[in-house]
N, C-alpha and C. Protein backbone atom coordinates (compact mmCIF):
# COMPACT_ATOMS: atom_id res chain seq x y z
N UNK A 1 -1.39 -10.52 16.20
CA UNK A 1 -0.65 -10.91 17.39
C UNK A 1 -0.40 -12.42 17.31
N UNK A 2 1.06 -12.83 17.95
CA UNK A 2 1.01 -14.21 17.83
C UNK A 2 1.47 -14.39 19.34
N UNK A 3 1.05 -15.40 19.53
CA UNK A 3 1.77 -16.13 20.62
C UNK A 3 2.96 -16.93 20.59
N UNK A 4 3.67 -16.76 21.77
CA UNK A 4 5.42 -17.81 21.73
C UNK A 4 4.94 -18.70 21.98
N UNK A 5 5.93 -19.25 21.97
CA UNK A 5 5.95 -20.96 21.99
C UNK A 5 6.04 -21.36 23.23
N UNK A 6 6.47 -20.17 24.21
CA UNK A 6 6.14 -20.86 25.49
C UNK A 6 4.69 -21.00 25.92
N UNK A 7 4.13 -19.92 25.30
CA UNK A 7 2.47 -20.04 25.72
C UNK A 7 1.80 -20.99 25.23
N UNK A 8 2.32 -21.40 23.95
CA UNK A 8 1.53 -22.56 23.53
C UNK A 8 1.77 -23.99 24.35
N UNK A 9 2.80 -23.65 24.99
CA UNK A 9 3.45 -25.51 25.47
C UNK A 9 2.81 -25.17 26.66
N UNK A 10 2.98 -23.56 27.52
CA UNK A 10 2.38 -24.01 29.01
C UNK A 10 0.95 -24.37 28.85
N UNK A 11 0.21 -23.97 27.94
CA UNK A 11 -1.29 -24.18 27.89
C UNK A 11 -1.54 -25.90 27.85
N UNK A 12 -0.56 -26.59 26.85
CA UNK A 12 -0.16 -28.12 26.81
C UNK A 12 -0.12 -28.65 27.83
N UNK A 13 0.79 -28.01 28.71
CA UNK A 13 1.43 -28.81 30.41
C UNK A 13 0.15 -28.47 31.12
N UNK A 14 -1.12 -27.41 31.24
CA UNK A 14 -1.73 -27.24 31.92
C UNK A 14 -2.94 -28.60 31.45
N UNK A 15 -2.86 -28.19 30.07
CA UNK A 15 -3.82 -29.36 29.44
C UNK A 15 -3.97 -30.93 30.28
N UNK A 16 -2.51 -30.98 29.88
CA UNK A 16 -2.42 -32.96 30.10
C UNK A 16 -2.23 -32.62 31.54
N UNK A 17 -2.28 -31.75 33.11
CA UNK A 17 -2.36 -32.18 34.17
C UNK A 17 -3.70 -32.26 34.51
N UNK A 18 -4.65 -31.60 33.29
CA UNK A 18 -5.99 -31.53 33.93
C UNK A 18 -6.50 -32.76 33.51
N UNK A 19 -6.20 -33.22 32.29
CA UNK A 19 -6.23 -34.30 31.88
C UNK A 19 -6.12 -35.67 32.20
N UNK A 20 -4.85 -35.41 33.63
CA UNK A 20 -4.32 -36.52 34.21
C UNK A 20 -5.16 -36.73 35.62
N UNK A 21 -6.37 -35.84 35.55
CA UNK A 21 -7.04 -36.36 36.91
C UNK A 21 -6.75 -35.71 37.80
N UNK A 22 -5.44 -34.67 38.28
CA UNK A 22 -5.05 -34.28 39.47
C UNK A 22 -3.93 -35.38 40.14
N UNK A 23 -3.67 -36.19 39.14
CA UNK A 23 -2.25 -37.38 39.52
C UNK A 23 -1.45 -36.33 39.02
N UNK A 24 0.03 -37.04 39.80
CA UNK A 24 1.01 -36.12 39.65
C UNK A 24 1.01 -36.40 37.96
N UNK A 25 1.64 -35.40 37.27
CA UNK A 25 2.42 -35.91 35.59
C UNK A 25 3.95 -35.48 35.77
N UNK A 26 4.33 -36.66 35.04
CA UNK A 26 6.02 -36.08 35.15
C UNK A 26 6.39 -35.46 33.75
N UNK A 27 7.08 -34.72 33.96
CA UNK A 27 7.57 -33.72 32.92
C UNK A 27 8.30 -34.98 31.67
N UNK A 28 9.04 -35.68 31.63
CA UNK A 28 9.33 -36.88 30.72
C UNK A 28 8.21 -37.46 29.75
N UNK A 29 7.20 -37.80 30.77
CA UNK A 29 5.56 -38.30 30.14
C UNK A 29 5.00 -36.69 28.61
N UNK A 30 5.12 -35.94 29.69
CA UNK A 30 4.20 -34.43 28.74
C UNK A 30 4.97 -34.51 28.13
N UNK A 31 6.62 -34.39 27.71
CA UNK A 31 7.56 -33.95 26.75
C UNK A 31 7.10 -34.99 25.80
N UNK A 32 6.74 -36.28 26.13
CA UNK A 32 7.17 -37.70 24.92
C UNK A 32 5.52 -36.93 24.08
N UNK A 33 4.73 -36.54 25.07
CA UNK A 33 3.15 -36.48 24.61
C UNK A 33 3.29 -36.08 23.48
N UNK A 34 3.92 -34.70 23.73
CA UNK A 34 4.20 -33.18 22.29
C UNK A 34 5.41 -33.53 21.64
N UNK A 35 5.53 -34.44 22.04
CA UNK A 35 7.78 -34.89 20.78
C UNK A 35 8.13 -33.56 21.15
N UNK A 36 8.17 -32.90 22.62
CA UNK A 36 9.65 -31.70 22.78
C UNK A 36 10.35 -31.95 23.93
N UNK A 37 11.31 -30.80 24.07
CA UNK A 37 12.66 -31.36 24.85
C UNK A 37 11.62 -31.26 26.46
N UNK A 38 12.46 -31.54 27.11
CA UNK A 38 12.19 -31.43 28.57
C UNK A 38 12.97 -30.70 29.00
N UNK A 39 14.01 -30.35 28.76
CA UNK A 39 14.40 -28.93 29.19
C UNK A 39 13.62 -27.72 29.24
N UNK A 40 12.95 -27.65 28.15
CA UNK A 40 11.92 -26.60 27.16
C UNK A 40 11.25 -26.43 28.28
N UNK A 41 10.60 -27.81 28.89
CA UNK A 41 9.17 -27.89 29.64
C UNK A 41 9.10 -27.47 30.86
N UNK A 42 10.53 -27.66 31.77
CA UNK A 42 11.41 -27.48 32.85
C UNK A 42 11.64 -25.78 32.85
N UNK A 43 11.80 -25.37 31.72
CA UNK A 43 12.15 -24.17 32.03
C UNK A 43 10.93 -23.07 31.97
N UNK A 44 9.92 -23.36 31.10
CA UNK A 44 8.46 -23.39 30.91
C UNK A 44 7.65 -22.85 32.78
N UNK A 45 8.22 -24.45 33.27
CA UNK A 45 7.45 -24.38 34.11
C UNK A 45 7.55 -23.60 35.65
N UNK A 46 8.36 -22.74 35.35
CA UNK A 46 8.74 -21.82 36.53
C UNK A 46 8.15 -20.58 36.51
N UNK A 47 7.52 -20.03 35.52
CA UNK A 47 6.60 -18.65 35.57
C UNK A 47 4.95 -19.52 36.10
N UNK A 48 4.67 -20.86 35.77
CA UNK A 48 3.65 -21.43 35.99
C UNK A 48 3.36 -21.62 37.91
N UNK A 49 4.97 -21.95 38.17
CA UNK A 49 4.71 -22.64 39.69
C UNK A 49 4.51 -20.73 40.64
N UNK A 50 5.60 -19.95 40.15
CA UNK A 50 5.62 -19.06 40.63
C UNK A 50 3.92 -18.14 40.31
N UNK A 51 3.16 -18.47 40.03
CA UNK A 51 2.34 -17.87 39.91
C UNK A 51 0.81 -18.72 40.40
N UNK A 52 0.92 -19.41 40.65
CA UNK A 52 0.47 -21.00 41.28
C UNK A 52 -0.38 -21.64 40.06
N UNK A 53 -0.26 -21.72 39.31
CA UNK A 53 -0.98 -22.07 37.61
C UNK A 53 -0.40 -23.94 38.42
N UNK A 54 0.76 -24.35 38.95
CA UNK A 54 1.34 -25.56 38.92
C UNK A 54 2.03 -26.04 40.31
N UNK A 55 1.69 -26.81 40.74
CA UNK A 55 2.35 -27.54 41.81
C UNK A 55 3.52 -27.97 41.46
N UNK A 56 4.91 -28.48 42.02
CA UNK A 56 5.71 -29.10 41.87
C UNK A 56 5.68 -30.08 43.08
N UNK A 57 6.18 -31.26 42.95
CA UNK A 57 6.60 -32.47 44.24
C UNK A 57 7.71 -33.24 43.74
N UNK A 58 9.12 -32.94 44.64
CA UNK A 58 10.20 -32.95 44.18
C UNK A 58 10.14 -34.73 44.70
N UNK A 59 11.35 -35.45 44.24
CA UNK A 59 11.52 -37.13 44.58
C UNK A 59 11.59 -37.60 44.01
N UNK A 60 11.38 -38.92 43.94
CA UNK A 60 11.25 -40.14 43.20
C UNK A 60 10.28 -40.43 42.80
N UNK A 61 9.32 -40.17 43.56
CA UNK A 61 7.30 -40.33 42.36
C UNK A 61 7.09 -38.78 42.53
N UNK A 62 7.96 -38.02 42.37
CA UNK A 62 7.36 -36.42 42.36
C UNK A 62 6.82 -36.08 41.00
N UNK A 63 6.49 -35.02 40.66
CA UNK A 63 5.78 -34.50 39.50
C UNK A 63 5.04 -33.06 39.63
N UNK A 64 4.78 -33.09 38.76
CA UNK A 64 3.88 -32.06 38.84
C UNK A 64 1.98 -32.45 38.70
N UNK A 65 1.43 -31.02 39.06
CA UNK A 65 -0.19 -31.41 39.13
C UNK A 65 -0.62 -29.50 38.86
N UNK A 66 -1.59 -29.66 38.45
CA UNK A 66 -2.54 -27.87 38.48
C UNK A 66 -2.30 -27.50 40.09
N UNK A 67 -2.22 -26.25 39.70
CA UNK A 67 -2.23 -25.54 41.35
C UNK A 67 -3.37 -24.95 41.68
N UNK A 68 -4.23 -25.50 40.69
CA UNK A 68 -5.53 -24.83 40.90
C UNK A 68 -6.17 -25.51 40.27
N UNK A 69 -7.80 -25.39 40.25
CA UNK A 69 -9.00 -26.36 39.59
C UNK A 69 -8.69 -25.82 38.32
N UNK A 70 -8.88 -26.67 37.35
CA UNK A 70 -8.87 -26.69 35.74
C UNK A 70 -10.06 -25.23 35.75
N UNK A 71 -11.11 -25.40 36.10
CA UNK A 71 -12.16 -24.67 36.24
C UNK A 71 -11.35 -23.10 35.98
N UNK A 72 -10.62 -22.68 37.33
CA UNK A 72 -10.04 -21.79 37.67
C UNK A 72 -9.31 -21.12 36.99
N UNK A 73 -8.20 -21.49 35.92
CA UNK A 73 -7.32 -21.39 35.25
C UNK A 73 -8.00 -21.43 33.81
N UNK A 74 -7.99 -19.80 33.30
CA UNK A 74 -8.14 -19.37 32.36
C UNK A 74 -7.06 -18.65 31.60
N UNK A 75 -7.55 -18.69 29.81
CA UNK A 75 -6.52 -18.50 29.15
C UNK A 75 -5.69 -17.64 29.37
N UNK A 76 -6.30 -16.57 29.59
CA UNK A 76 -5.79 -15.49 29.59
C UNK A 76 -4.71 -15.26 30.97
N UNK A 77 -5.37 -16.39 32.03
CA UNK A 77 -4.20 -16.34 33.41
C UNK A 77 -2.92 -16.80 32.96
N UNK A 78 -2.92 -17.89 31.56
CA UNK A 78 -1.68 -18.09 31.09
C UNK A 78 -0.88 -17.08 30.33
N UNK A 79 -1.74 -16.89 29.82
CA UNK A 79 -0.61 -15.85 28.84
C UNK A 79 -0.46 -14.76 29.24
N UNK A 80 -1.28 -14.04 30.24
CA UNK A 80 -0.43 -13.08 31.39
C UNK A 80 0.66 -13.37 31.88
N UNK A 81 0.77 -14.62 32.09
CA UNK A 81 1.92 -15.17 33.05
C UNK A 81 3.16 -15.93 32.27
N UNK A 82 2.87 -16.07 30.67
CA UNK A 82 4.02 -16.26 29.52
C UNK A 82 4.41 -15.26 28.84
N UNK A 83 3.74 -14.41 28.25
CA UNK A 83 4.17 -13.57 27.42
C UNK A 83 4.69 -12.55 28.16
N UNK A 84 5.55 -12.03 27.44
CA UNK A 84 6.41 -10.80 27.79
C UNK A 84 5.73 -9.33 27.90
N UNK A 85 5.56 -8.76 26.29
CA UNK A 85 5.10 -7.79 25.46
C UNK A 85 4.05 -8.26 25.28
N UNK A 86 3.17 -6.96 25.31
CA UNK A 86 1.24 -7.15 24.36
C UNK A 86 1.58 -5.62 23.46
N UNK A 87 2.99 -5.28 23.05
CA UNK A 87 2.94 -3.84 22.38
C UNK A 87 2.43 -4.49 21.41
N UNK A 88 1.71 -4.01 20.66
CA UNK A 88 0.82 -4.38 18.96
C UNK A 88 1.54 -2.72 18.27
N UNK A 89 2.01 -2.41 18.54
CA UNK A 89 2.80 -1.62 17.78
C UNK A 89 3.91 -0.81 18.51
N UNK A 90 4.62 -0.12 17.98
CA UNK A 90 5.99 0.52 19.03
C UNK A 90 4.98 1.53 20.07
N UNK A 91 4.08 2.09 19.49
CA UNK A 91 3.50 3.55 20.74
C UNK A 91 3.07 2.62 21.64
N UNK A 92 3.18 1.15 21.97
CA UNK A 92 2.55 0.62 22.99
C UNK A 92 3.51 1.03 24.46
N UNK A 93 5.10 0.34 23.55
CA UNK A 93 5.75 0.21 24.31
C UNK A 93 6.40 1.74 25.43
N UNK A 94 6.94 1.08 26.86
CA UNK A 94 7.19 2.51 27.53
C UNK A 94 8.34 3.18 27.30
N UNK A 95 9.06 2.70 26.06
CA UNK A 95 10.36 3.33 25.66
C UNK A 95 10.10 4.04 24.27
N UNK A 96 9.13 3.87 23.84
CA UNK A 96 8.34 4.61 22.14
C UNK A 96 9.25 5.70 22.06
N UNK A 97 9.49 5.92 20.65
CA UNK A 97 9.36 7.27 19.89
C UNK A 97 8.43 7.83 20.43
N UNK A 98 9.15 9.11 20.67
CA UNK A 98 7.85 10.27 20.78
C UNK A 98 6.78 10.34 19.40
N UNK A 99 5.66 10.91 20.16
CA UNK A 99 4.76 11.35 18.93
C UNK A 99 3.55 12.14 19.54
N UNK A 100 4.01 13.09 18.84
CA UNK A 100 2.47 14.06 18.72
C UNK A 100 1.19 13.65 18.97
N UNK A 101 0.63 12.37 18.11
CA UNK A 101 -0.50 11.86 18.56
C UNK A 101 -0.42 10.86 19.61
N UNK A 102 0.68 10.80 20.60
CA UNK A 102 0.77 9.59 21.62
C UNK A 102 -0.83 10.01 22.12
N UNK A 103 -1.13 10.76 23.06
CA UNK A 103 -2.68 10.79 23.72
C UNK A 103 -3.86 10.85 23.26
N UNK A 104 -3.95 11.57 21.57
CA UNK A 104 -5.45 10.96 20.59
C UNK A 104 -5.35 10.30 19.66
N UNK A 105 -4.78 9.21 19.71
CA UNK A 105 -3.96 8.70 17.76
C UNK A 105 -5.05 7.83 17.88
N UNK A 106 -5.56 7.49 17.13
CA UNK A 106 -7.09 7.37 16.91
C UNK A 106 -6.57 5.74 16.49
N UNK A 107 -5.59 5.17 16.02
CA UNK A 107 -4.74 4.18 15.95
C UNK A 107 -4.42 3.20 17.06
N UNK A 108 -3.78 4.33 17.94
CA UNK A 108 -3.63 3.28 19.31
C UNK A 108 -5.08 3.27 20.37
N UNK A 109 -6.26 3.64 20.13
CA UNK A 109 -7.17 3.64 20.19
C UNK A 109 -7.61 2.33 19.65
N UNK A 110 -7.60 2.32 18.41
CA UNK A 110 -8.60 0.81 17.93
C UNK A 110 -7.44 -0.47 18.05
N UNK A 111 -6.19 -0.17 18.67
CA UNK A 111 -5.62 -1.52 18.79
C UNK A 111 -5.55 -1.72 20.22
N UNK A 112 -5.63 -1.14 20.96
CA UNK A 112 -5.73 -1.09 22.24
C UNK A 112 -7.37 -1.50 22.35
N UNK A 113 -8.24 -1.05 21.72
CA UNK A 113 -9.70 -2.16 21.96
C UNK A 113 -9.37 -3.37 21.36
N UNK A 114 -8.80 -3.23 20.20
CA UNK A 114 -8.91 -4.95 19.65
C UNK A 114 -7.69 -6.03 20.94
N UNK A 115 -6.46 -5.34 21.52
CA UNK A 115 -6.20 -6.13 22.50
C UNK A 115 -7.12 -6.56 23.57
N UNK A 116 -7.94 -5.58 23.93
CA UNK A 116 -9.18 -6.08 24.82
C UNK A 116 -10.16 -6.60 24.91
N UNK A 117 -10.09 -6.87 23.49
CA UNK A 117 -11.20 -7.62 23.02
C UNK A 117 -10.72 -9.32 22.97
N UNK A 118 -9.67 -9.31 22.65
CA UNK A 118 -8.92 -10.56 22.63
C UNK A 118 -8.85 -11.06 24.17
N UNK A 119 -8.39 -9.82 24.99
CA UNK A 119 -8.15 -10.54 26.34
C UNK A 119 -9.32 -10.84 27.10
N UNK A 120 -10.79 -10.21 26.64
CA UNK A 120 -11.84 -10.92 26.70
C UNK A 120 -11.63 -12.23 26.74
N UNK A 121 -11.69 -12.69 25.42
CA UNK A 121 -12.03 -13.73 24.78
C UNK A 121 -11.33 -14.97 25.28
N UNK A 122 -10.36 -14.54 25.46
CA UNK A 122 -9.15 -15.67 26.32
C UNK A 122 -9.44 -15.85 27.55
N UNK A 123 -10.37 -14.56 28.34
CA UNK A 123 -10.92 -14.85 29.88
C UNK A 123 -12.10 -15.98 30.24
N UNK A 124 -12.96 -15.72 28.86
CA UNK A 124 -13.76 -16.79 29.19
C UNK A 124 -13.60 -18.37 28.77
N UNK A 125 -12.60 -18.63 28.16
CA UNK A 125 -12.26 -19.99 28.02
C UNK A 125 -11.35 -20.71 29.22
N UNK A 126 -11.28 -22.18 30.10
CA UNK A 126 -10.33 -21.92 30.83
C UNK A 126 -10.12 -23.11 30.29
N UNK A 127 -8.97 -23.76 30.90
CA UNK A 127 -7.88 -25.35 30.72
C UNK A 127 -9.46 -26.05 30.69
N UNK A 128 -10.02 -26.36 31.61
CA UNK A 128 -11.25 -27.31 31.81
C UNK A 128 -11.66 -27.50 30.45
N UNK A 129 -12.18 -26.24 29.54
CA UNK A 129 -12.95 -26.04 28.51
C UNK A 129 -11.92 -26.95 27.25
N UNK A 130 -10.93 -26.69 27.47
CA UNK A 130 -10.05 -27.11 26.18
C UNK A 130 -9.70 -28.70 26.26
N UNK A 131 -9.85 -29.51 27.56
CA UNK A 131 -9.69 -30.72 27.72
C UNK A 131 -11.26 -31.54 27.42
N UNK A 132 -12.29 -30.29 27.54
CA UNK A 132 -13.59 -31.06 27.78
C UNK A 132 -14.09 -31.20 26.02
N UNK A 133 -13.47 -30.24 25.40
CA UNK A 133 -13.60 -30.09 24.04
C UNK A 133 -13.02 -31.25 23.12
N UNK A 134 -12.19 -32.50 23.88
CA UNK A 134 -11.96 -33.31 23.20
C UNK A 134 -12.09 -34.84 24.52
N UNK A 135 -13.21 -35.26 24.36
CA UNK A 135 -13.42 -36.40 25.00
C UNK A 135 -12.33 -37.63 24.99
N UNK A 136 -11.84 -37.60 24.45
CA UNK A 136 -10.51 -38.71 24.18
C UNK A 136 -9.12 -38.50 24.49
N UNK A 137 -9.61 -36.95 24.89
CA UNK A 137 -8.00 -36.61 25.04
C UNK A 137 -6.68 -37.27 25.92
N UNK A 138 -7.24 -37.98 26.77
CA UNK A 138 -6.28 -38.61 27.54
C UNK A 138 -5.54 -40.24 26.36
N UNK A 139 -6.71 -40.44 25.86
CA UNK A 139 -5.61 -41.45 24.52
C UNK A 139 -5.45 -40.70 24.26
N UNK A 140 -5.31 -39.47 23.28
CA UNK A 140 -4.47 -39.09 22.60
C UNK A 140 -3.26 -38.43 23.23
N UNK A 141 -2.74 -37.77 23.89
CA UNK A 141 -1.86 -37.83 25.18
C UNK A 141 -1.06 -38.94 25.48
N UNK A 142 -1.52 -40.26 25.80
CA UNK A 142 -1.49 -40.97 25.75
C UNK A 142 -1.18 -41.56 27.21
N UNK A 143 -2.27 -41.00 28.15
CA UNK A 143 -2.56 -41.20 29.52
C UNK A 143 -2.90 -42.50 29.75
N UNK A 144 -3.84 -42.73 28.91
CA UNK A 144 -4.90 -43.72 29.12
C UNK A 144 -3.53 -44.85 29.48
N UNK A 145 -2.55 -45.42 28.50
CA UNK A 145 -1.58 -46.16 28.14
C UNK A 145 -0.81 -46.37 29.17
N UNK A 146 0.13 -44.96 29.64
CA UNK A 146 1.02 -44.92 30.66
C UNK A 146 0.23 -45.61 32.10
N UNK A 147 -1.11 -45.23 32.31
CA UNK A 147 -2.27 -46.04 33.70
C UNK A 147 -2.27 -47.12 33.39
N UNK A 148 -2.08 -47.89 32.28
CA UNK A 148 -2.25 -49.73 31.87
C UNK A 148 -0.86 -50.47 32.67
N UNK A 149 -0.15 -49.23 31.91
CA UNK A 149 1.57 -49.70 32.29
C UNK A 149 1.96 -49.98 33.63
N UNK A 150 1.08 -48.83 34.35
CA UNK A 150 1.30 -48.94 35.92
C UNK A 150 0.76 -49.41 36.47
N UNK A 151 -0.11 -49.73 36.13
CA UNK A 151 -1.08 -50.83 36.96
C UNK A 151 -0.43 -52.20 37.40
N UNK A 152 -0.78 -52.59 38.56
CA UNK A 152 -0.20 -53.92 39.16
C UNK A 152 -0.79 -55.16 38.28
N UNK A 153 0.03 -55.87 37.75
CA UNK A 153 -0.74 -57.01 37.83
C UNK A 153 -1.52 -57.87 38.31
N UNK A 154 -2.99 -58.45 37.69
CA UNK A 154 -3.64 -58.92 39.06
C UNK A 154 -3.40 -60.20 38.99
C-alpha cells in the first residue's frame, strides 16, 4: 500500500501547526518549509478543516492552526480523512468482479487483517509523536527564523 501525496503533505501541514505552538501558520510559510505549491496546500486543506483536523482564520494575520490538540490527532484520523480507496486488491472494491470465493477467499482474509493491522499501527502514533521525535524541528521548518523576523525590535 502506498500513500498519496496528499496524505503525506496533510500530515506536513498538521506537523508544522503543532510545531508552531498553536500560532496561526500561514499556508505561504508551510509551502516555502516543503519547496511545494500553495495551491497544493490550499486545496489539501479542505478535507482537513471539514473534518476539524484544522482551523482556518480568514484576513490579514489569518492562518491556519490544529483544530484539535496535537495529542488528539492521530495518523490514522489523517489518512481516513485523505485517502480515497484502502481496496488492496479489486475484491475490495464495491464494484468487483464477481467471484465465487468473494465470502471465503482465504486471500481477502489475510489482506483485510494486514489492512488492520496497519490501521492499528497508524492509531497509535499521533502529530504530537512525530514533532516530539525530532527536537529541532521547528529550525528545521524553519519556525524558529520566521519568530526572529517578527519580532519587534527592542
Amino acid at each position: 500500500m502506498r500513500l498519496t501525496r496528499q496524505t503525506n503533505y496533510a500530515m506536513r501541514i498538521l506537523m508544522y501547526c503543532a510545531a508552531n505552538d498553536d500560532r496561526l501558520s500561514r499556508i505561504p510559510e508551510i509551502a516555502a518549509a516543503y519547496s511545494v505549491s500553495e495551491l497544493f496546500l490550499f486545496k489539501i486543506l479542505q478535507p482537513l478543516v471539514e473534518h476539524g483536523l484544522v482551523q482556518t482564520v480568514r484576513g490579514r494575520n489569518g492562518g491556519v492552526k490544529l483544530g484539535r490538540a496535537a495529542e488528539a490527532i492521530s495518523l490514522f484520523d489523517v489518512v481516513r480523512v485523505t485517502e480515497e480507496s484502502f481496496a488492496m486488491a479489486e475484491c475490495f472494491e464495491n464494484d468487483a468482479a464477481e467471484c465465487p470465493l468473494i465470502d471465503s477467499c482465504a486471500l481477502n482474509s489475510a489482506l483485510r487483517e494486514a489492512l488492520n493491522a496497519f490501521f492499528a499501527v497508524l492509531a497509535r502514533y499521533t502529530i504530537a509523536d512525530l514533532v516530539a521525535a525530532r527536537p529541532n524541528v521547528r529550525n528545521l521548518l524553519g519556525i524558529d527564523m520566521l519568530m526572529e523576523r517578527r519580532a519587534p525590535a527592542a
